[in-house]
N, C-alpha and C. Protein backbone atom coordinates (compact mmCIF):
# COMPACT_ATOMS: atom_id res chain seq x y z
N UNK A 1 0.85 -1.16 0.00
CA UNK A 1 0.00 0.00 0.00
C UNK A 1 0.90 1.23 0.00
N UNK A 2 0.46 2.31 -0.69
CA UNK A 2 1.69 3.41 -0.80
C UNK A 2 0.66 4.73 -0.59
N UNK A 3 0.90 5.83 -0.05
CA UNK A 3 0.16 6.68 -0.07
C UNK A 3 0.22 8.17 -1.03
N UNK A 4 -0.74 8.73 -1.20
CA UNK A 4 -0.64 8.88 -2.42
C UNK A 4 -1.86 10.42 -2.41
N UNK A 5 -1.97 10.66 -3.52
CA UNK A 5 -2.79 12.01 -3.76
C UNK A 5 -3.34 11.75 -5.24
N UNK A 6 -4.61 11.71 -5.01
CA UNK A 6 -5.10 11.24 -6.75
C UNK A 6 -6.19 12.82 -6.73
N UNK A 7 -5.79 13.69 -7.40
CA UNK A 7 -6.76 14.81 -7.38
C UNK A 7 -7.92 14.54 -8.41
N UNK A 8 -7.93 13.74 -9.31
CA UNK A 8 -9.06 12.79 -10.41
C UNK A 8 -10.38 12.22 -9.83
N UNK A 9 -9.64 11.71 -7.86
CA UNK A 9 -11.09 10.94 -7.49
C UNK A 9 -11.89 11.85 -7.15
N UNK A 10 -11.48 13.57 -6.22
CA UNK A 10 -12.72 14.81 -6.58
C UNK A 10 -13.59 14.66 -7.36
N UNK A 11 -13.35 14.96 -8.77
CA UNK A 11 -13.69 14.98 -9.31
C UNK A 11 -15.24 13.77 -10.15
N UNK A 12 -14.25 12.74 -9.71
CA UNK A 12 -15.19 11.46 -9.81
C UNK A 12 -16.31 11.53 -8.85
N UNK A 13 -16.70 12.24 -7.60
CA UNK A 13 -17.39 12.54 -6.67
C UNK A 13 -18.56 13.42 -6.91
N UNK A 14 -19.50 12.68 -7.08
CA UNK A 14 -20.94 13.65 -7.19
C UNK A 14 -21.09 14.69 -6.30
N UNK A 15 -21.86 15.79 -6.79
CA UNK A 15 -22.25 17.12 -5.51
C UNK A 15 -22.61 16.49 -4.23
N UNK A 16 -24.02 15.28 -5.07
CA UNK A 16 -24.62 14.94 -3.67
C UNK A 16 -23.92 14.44 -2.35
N UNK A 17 -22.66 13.75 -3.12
CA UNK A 17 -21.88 12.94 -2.15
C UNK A 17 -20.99 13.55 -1.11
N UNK A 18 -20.67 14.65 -1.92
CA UNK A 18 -19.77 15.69 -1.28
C UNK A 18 -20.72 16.31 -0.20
N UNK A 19 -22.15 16.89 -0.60
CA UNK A 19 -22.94 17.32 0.73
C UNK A 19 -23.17 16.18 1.52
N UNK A 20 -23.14 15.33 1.41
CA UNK A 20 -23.71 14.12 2.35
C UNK A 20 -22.37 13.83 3.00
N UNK A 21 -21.39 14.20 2.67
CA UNK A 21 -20.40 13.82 3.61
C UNK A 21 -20.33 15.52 4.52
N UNK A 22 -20.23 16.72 4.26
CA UNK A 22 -20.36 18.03 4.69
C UNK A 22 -21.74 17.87 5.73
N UNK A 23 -22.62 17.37 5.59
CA UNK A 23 -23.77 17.16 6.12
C UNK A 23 -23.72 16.21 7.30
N UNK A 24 -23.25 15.32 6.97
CA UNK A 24 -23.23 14.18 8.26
C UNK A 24 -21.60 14.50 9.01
N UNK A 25 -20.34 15.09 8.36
CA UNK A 25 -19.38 15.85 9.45
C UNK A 25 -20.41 16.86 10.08
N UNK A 26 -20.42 17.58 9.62
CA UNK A 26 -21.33 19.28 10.17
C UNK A 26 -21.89 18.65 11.45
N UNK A 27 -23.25 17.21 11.46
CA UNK A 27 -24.42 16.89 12.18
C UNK A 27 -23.39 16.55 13.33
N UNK A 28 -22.00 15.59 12.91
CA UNK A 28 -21.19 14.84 14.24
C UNK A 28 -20.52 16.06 15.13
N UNK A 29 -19.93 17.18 14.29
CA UNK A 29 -19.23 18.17 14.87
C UNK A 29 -20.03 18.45 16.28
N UNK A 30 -21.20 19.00 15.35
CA UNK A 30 -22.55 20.08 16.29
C UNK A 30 -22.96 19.46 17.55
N UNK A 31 -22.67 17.87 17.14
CA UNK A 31 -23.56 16.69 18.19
C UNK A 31 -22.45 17.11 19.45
N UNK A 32 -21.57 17.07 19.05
CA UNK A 32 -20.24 17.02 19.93
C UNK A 32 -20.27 17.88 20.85
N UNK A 33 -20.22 18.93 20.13
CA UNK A 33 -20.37 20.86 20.88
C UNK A 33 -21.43 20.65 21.74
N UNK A 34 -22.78 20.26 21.41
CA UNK A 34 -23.66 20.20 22.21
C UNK A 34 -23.54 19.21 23.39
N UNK A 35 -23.13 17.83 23.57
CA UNK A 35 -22.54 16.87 24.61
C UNK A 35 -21.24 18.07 25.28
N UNK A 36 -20.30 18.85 24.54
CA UNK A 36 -19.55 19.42 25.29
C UNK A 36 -19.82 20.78 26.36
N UNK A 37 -21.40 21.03 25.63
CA UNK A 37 -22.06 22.01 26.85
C UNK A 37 -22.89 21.27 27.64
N UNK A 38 -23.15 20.18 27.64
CA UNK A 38 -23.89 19.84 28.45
C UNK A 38 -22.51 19.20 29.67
N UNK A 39 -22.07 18.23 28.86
CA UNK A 39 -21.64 17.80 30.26
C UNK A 39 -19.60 18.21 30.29
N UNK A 40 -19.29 19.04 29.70
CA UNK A 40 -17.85 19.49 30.11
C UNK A 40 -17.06 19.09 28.41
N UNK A 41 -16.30 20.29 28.17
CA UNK A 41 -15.43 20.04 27.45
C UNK A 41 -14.58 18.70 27.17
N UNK A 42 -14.06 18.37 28.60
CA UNK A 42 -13.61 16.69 28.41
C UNK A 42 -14.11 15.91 27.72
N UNK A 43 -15.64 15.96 28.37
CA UNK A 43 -16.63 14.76 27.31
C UNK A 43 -16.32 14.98 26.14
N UNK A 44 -17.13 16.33 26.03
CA UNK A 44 -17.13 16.64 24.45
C UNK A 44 -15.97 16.61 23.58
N UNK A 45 -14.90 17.02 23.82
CA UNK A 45 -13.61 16.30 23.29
C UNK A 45 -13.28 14.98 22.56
N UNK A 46 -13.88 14.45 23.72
CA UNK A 46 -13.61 12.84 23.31
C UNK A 46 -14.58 12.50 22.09
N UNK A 47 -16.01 13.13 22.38
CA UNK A 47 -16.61 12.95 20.99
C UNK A 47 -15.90 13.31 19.55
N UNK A 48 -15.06 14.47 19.76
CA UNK A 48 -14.46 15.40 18.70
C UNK A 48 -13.71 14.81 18.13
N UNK A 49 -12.68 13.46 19.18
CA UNK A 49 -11.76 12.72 18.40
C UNK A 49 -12.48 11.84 17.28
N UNK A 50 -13.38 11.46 17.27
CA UNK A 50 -14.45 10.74 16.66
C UNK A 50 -14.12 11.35 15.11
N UNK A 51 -13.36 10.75 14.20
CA UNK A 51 -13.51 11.60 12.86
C UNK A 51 -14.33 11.96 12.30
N UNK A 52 -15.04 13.02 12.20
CA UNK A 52 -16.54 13.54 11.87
C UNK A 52 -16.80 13.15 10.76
N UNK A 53 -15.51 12.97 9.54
CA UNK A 53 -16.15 12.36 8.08
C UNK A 53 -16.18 11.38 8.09
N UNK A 54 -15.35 10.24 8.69
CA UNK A 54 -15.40 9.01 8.64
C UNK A 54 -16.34 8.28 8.41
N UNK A 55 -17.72 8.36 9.13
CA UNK A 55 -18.96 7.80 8.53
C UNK A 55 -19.88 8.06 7.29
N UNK A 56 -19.31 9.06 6.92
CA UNK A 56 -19.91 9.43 5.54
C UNK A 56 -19.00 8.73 4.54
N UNK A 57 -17.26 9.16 4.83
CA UNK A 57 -16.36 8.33 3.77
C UNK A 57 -16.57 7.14 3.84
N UNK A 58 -17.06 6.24 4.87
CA UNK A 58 -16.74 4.95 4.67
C UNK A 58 -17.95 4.37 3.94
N UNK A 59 -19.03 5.03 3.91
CA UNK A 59 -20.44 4.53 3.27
C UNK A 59 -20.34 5.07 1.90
N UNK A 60 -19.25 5.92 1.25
CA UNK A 60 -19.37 6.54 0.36
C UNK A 60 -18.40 4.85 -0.37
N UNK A 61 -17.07 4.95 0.16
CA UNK A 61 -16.04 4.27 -0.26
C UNK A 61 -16.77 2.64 -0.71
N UNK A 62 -17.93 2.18 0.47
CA UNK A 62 -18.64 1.15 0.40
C UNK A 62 -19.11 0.91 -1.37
N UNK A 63 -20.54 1.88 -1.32
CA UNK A 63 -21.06 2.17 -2.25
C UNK A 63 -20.33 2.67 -3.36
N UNK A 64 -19.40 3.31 -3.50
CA UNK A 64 -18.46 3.82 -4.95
C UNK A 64 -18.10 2.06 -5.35
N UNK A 65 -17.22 1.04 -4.83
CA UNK A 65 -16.45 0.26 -5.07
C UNK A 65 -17.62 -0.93 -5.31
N UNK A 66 -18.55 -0.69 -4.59
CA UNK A 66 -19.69 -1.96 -4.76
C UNK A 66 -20.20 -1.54 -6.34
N UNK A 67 -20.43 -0.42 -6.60
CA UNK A 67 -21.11 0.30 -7.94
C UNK A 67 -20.19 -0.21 -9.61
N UNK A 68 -18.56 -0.36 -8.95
CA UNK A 68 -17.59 -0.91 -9.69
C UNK A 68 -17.87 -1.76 -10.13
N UNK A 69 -17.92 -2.72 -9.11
CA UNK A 69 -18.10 -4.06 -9.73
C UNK A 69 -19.06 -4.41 -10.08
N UNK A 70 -20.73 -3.67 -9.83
CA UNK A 70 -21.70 -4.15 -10.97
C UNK A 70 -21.86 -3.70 -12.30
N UNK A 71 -21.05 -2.44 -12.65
CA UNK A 71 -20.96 -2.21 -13.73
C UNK A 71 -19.96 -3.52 -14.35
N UNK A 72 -19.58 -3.75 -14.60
CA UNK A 72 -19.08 -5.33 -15.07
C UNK A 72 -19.70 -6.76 -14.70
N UNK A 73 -20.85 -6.42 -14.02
CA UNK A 73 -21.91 -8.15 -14.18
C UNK A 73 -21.19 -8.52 -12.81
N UNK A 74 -20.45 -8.22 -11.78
CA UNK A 74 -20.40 -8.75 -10.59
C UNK A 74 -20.95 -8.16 -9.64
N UNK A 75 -21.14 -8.94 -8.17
CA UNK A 75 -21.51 -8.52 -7.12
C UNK A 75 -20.43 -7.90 -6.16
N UNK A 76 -20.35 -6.57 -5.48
CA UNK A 76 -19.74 -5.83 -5.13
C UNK A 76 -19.51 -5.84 -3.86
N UNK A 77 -20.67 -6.33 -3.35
CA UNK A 77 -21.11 -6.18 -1.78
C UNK A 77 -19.54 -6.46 -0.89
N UNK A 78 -18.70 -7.74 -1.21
CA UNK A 78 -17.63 -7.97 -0.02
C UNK A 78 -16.74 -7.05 -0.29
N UNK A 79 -16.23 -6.92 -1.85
CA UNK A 79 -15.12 -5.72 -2.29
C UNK A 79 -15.42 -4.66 -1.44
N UNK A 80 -16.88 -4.06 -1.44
CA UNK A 80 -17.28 -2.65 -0.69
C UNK A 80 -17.05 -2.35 0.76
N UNK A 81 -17.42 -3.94 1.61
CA UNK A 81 -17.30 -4.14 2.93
C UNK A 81 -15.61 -3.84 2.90
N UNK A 82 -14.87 -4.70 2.28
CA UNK A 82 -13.31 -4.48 2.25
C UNK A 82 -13.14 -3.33 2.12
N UNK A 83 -13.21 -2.46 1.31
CA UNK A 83 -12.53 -1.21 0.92
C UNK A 83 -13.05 -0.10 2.44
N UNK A 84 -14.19 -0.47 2.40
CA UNK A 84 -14.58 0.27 3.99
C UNK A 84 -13.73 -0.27 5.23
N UNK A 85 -13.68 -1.73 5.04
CA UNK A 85 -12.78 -1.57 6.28
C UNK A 85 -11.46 -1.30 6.31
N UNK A 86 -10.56 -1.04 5.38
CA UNK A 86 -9.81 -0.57 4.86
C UNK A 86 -9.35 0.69 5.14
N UNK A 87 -10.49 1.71 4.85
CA UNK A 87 -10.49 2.78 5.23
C UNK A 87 -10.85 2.87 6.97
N UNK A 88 -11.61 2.07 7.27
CA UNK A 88 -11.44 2.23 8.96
C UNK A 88 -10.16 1.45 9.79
N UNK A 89 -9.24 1.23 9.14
CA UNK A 89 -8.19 0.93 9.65
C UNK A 89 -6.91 1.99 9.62
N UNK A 90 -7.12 2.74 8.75
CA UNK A 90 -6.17 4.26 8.19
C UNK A 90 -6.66 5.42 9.81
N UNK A 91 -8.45 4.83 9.71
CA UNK A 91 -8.81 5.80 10.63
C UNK A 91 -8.39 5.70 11.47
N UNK A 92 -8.51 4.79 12.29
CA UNK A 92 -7.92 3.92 13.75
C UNK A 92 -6.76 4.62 13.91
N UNK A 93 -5.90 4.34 12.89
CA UNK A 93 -4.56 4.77 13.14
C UNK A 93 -4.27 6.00 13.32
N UNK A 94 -4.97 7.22 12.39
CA UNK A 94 -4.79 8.36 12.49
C UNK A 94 -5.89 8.94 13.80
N UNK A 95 -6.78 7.80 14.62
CA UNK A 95 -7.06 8.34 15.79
C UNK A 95 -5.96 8.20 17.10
N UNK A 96 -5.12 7.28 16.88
CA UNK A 96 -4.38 6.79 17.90
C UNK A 96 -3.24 7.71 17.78
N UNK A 97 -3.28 8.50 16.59
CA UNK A 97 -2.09 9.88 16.64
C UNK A 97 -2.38 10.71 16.75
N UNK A 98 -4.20 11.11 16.88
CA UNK A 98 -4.75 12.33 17.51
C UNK A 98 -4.70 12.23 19.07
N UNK A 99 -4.28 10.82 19.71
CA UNK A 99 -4.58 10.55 20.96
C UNK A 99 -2.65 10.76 21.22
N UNK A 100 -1.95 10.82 20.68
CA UNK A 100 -0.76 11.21 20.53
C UNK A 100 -0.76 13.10 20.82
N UNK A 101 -1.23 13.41 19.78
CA UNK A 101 -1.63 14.58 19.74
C UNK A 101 -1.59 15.31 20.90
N UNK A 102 -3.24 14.94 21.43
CA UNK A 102 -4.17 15.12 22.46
C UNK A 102 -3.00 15.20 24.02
N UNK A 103 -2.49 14.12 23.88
CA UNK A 103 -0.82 14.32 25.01
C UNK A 103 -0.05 14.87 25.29
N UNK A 104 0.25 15.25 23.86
CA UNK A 104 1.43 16.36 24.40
C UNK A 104 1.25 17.60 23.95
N UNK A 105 0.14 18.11 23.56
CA UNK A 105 -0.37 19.40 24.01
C UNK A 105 -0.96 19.45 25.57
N UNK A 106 -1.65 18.44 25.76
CA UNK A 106 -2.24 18.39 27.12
C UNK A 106 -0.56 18.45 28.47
N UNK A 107 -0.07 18.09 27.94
CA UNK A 107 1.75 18.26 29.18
C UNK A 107 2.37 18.95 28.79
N UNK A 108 2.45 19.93 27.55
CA UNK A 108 3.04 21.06 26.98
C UNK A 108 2.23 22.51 27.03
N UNK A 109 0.91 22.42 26.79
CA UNK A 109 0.83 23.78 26.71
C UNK A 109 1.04 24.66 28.00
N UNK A 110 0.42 23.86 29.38
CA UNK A 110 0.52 24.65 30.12
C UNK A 110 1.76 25.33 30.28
N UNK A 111 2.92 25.12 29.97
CA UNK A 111 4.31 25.08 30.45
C UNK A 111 5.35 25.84 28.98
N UNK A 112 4.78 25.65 27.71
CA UNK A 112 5.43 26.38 26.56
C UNK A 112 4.90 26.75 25.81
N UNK A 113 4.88 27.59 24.80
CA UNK A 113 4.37 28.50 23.65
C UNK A 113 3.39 27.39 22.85
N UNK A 114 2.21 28.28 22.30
CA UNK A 114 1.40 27.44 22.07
C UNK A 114 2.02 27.01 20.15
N UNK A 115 2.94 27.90 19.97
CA UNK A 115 3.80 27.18 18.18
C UNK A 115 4.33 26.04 18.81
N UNK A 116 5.26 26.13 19.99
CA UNK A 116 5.84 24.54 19.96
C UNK A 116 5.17 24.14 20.37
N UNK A 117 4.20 24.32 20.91
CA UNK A 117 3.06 23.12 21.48
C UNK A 117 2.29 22.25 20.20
N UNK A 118 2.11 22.73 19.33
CA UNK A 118 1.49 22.61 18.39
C UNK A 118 2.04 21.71 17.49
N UNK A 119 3.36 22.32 17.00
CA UNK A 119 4.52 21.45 16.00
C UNK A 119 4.72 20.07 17.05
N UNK A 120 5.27 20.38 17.93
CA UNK A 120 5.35 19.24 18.61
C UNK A 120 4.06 18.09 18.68
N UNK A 121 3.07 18.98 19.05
CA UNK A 121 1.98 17.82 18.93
C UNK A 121 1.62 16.87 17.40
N UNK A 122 1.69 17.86 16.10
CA UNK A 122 1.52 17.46 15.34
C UNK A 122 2.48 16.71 14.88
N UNK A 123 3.69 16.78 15.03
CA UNK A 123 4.97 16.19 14.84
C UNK A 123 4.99 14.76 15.44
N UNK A 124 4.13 14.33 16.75
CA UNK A 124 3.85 13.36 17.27
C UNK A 124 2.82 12.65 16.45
N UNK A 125 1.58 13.28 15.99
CA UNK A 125 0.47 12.78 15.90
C UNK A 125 1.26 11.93 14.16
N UNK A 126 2.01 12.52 13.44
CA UNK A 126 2.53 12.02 11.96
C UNK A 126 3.05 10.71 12.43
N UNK A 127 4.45 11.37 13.58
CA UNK A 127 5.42 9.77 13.39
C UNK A 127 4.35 8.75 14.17
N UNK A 128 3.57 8.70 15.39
CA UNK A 128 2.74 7.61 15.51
C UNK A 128 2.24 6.91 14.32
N UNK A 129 1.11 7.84 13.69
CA UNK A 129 0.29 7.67 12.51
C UNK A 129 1.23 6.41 11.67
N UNK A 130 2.37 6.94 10.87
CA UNK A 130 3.38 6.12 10.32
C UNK A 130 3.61 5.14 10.58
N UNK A 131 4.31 5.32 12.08
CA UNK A 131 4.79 4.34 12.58
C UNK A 131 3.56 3.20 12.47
N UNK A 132 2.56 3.30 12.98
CA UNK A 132 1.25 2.73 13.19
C UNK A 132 1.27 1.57 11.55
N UNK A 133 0.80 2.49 10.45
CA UNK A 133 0.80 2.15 9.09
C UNK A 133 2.14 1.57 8.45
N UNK A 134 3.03 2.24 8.94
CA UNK A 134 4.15 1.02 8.59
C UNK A 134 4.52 -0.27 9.25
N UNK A 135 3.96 -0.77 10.26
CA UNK A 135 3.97 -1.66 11.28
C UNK A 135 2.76 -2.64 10.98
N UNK A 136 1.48 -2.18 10.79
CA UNK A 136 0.53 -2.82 10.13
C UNK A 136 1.04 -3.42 9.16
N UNK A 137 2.16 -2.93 8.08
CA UNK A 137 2.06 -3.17 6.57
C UNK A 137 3.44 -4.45 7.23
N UNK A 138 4.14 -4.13 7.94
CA UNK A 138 5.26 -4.96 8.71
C UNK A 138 4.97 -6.47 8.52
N UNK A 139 3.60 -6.12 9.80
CA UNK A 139 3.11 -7.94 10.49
C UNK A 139 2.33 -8.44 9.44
N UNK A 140 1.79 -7.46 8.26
CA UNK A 140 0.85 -8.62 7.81
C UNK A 140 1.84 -9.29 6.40
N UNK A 141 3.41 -8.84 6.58
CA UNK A 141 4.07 -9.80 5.48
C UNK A 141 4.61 -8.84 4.06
C-alpha cells in the first residue's frame, strides 16, 4: 500500500456525495459541541476525536467500489465491505495519533508557547500515525 494524492477521485465525486459527507461531518461536529455544553469540554472532546467524516467516507467508499463491480456483471457487496474496512483501519490509526496529539499538548501547553506546542503535537500525531501504518504493513508480510 503506498500513499498517495489522486486529485481525479474529486472529481469522480458527485455534488450529492460531497454534501452528504459536509452534512453528516457538520451533524457529528454540532452533536459534539452540544454533549460538550452539556456535560464538560472533556466529554465533548472525546466525541471530537471521533472523525466527523469518517462515517460518511466509509459509506461513500462502500457504495463507490460496490457500484464498480456491478458495472461489469459482478456482485460488489464484499469488495465494498473491504474497501470500507480498509479505510477504517487508516482511521484507527490516524485516531491513535490524535490521541498522541491530544498528550502532548495536554503536558506542553501549560508550560510552553502554544507554536511549539502545536509542531510538537503534530509532529507526534505524523510519526505515531506512520509508525502505526508502517507496522501494520510490517506484520501482515
Amino acid at each position: 500500500m503506498s500513499i498517495g494524492f489522486n486529485p481525479g477521485s474529486v472529481k469522480s465525486t458527485s455534488l450529492r456525495d460531497h454534501l452528504m459527507r459536509f452534512a453528516l461531518g457538520g451533524g457529528i461536529t454540532a452533536l459534539a459541541a452540544l454533549i460538550a455544553q452539556r456535560y464538560g469540554p472533556v466529554v465533548g472532546g472525546l466525541f471530537l476525536a471521533f472523525t466527523a467524516i469518517f462515517p460518511a467516507s466509509a459509506t461513500l467508499i462502500e457504495k463507490r467500489e460496490k457500484q464498480k463491480k456491478q458495472r461489469v456483471g459482478r456482485d460488489g457487496s464484499n469488495r465494498g465491505r473491504q474497501a470500507a474496512a480498509l479505510d477504517a483501519r487508516g482511521a484507527c490509526m490516524g485516531c491513535i495519533g490524535l490521541a498522541a496529539f491530544a498528550l502532548v499538548v495536554w503536558r506542553m501547553l501549560p508550560v510552553h508557547s502554544l507554536a511549539l506546542t502545536l509542531f510538537l503535537a503534530s509532529l507526534a500525531w505524523a510519526c505515531v500515525s506512520v509508525l502505526l501504518w508502517w507496522l501494520q504493513g510490517y506484520l501482515r508480510g
